[in-house]
C-alpha atoms as a PDB file:
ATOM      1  CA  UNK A   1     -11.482  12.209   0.225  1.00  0.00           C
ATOM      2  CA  UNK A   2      -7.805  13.417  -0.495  1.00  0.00           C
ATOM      3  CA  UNK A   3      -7.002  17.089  -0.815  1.00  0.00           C
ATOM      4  CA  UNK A   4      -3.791  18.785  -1.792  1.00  0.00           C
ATOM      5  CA  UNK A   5      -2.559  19.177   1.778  1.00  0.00           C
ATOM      6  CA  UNK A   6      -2.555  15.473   2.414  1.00  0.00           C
ATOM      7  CA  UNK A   7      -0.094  15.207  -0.676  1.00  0.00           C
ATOM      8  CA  UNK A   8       1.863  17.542   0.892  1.00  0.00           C
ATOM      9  CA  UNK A   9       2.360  16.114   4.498  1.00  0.00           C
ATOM     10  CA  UNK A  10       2.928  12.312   2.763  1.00  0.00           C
ATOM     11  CA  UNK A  11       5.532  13.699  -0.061  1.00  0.00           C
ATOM     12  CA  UNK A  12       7.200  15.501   3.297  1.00  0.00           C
ATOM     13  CA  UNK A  13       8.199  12.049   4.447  1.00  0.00           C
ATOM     14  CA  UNK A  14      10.424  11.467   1.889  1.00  0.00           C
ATOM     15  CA  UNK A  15      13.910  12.722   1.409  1.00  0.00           C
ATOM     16  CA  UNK A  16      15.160  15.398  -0.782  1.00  0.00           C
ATOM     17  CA  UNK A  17      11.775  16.197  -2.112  1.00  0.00           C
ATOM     18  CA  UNK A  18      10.973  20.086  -2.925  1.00  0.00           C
ATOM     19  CA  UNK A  19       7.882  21.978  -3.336  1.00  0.00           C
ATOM     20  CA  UNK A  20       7.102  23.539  -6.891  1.00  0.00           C
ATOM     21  CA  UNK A  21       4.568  24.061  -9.994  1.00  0.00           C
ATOM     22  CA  UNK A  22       4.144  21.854 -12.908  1.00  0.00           C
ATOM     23  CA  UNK A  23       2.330  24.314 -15.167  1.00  0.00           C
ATOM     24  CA  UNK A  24       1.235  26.586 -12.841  1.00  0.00           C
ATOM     25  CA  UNK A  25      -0.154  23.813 -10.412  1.00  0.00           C
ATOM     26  CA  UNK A  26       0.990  22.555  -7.704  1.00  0.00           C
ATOM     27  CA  UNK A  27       3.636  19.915  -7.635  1.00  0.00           C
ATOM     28  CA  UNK A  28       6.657  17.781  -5.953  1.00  0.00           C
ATOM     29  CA  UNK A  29       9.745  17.402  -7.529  1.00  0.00           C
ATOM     30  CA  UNK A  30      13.157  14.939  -6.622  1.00  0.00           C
ATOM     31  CA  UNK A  31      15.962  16.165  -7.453  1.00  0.00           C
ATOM     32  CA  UNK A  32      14.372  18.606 -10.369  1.00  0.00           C
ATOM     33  CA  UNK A  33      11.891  15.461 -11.677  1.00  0.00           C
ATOM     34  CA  UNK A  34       8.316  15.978 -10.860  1.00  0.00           C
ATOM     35  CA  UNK A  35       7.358  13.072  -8.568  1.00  0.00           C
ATOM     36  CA  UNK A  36       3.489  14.140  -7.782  1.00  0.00           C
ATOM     37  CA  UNK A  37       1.673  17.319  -9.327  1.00  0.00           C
ATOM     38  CA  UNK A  38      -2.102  18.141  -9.771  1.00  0.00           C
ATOM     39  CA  UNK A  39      -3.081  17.436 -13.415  1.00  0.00           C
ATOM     40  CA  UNK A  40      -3.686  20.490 -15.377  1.00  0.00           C
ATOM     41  CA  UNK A  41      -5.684  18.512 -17.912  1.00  0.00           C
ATOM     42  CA  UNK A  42      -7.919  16.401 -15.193  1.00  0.00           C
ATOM     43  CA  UNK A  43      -9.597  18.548 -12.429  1.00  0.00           C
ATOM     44  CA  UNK A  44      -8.934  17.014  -8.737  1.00  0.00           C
ATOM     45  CA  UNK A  45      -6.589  14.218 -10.546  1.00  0.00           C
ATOM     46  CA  UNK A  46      -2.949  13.532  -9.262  1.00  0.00           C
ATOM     47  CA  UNK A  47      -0.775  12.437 -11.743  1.00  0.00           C
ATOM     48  CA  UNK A  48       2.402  10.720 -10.472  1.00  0.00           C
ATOM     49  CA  UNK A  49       5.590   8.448 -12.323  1.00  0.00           C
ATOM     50  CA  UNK A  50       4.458   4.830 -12.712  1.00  0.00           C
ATOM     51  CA  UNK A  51       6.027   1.531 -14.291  1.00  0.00           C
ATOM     52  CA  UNK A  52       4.244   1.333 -17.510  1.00  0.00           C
ATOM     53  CA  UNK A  53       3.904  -2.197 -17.177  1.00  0.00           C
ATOM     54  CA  UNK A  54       1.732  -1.480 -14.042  1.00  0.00           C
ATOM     55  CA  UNK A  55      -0.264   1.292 -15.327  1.00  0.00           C
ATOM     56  CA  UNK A  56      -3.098  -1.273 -17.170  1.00  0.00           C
ATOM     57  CA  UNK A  57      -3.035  -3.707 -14.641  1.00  0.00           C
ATOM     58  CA  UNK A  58      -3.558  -0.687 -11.653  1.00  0.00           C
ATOM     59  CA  UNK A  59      -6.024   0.656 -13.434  1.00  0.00           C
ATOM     60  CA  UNK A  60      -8.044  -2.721 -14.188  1.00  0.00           C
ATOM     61  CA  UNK A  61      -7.864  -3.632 -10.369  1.00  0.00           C
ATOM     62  CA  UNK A  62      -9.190  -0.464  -9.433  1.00  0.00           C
ATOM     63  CA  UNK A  63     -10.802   1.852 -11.993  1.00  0.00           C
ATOM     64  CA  UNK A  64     -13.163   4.118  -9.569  1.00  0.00           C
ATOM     65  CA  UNK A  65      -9.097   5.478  -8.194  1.00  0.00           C
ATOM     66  CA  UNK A  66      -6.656   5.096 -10.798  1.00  0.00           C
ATOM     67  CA  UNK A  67      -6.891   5.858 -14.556  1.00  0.00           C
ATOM     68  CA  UNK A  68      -5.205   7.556 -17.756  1.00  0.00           C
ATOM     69  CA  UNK A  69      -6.406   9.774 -21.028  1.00  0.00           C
ATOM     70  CA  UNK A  70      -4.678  10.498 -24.276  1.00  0.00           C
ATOM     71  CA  UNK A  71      -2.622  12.975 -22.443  1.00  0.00           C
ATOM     72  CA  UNK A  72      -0.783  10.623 -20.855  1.00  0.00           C
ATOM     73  CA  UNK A  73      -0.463   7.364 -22.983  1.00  0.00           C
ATOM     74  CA  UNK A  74       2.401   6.764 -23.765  1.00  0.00           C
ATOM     75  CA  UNK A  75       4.130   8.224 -20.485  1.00  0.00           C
ATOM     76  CA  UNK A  76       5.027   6.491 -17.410  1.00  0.00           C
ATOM     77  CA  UNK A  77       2.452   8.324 -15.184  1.00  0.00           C
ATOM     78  CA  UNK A  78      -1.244   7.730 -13.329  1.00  0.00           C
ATOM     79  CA  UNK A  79      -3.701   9.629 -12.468  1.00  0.00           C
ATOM     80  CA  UNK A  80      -5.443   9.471  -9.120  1.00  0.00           C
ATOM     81  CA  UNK A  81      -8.708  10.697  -8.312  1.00  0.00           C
ATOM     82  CA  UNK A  82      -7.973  12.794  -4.732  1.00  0.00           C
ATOM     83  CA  UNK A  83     -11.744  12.382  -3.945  1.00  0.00           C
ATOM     84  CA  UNK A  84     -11.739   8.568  -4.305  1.00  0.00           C
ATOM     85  CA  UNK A  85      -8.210   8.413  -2.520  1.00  0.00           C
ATOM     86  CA  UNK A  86      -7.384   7.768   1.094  1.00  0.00           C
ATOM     87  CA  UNK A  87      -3.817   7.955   2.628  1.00  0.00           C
ATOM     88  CA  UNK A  88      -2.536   4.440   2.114  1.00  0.00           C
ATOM     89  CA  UNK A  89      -3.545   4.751  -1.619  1.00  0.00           C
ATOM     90  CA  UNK A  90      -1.359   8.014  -1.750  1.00  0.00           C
ATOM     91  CA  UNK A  91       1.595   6.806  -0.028  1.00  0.00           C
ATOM     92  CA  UNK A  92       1.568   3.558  -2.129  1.00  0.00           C
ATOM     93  CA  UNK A  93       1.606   6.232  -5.208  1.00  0.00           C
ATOM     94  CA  UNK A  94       3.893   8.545  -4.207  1.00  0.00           C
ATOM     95  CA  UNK A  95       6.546   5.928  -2.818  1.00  0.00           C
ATOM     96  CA  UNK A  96       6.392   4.665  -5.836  1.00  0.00           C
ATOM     97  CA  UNK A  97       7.100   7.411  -7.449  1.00  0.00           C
ATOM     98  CA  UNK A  98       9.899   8.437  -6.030  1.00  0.00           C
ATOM     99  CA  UNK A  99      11.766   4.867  -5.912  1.00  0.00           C
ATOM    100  CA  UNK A 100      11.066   5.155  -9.442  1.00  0.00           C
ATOM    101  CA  UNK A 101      13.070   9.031  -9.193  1.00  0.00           C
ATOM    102  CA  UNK A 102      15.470   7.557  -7.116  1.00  0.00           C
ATOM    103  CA  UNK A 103      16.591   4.239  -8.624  1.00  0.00           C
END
């Protein structure tokens, strides 16, 4: 089970990331893009930037972690349960995330 503070020390690995709020939660930004921020829709959900084409396919291989609501269809972001999560399924999210920032 993921909390918060796990985000944190992964997202610290990466360069030029910064510490901030996505409304009123907390959140990571690159370069003033949010690259990982609890959802403020889904309780104990991370949401983080994802290839749409992926999103389906991620979700399909592994519901019980990964899914989406009408919130955010439509949007290049997944959701991530934190108690499901361990830290090689965060990582794997989060660099993602931020090659998709950074590219």
């Amino acid at each position: 089970m993921a909390k918060w503070e796990d985000v944190q020390r992964l997202v610290r690995e990466f360069p030029d990331t910064e510490e901030s709020t996505v409304y009123r939660n907390p959140a990571f930004k690159v370069h003033g893009k949010s690259l990982a921020w609890m959802s403020p829709h889904e309780q104990g959900a991370l949401v983080t930037r994802a290839d749409p084409d992926e999103i389906p396919l991620m979700i399909a291989a592994n519901p019980k972690l990964y899914f989406t609501t009408s919130h955010y269809e439509g949007h290049p972001m997944v959701l991530t349960r934190l108690e499901v999560a361990g830290d090689d399924d965060l990582r794997e999210r989060i660099e993602d995330s931020y090659d998709l920032l950074s590219g």
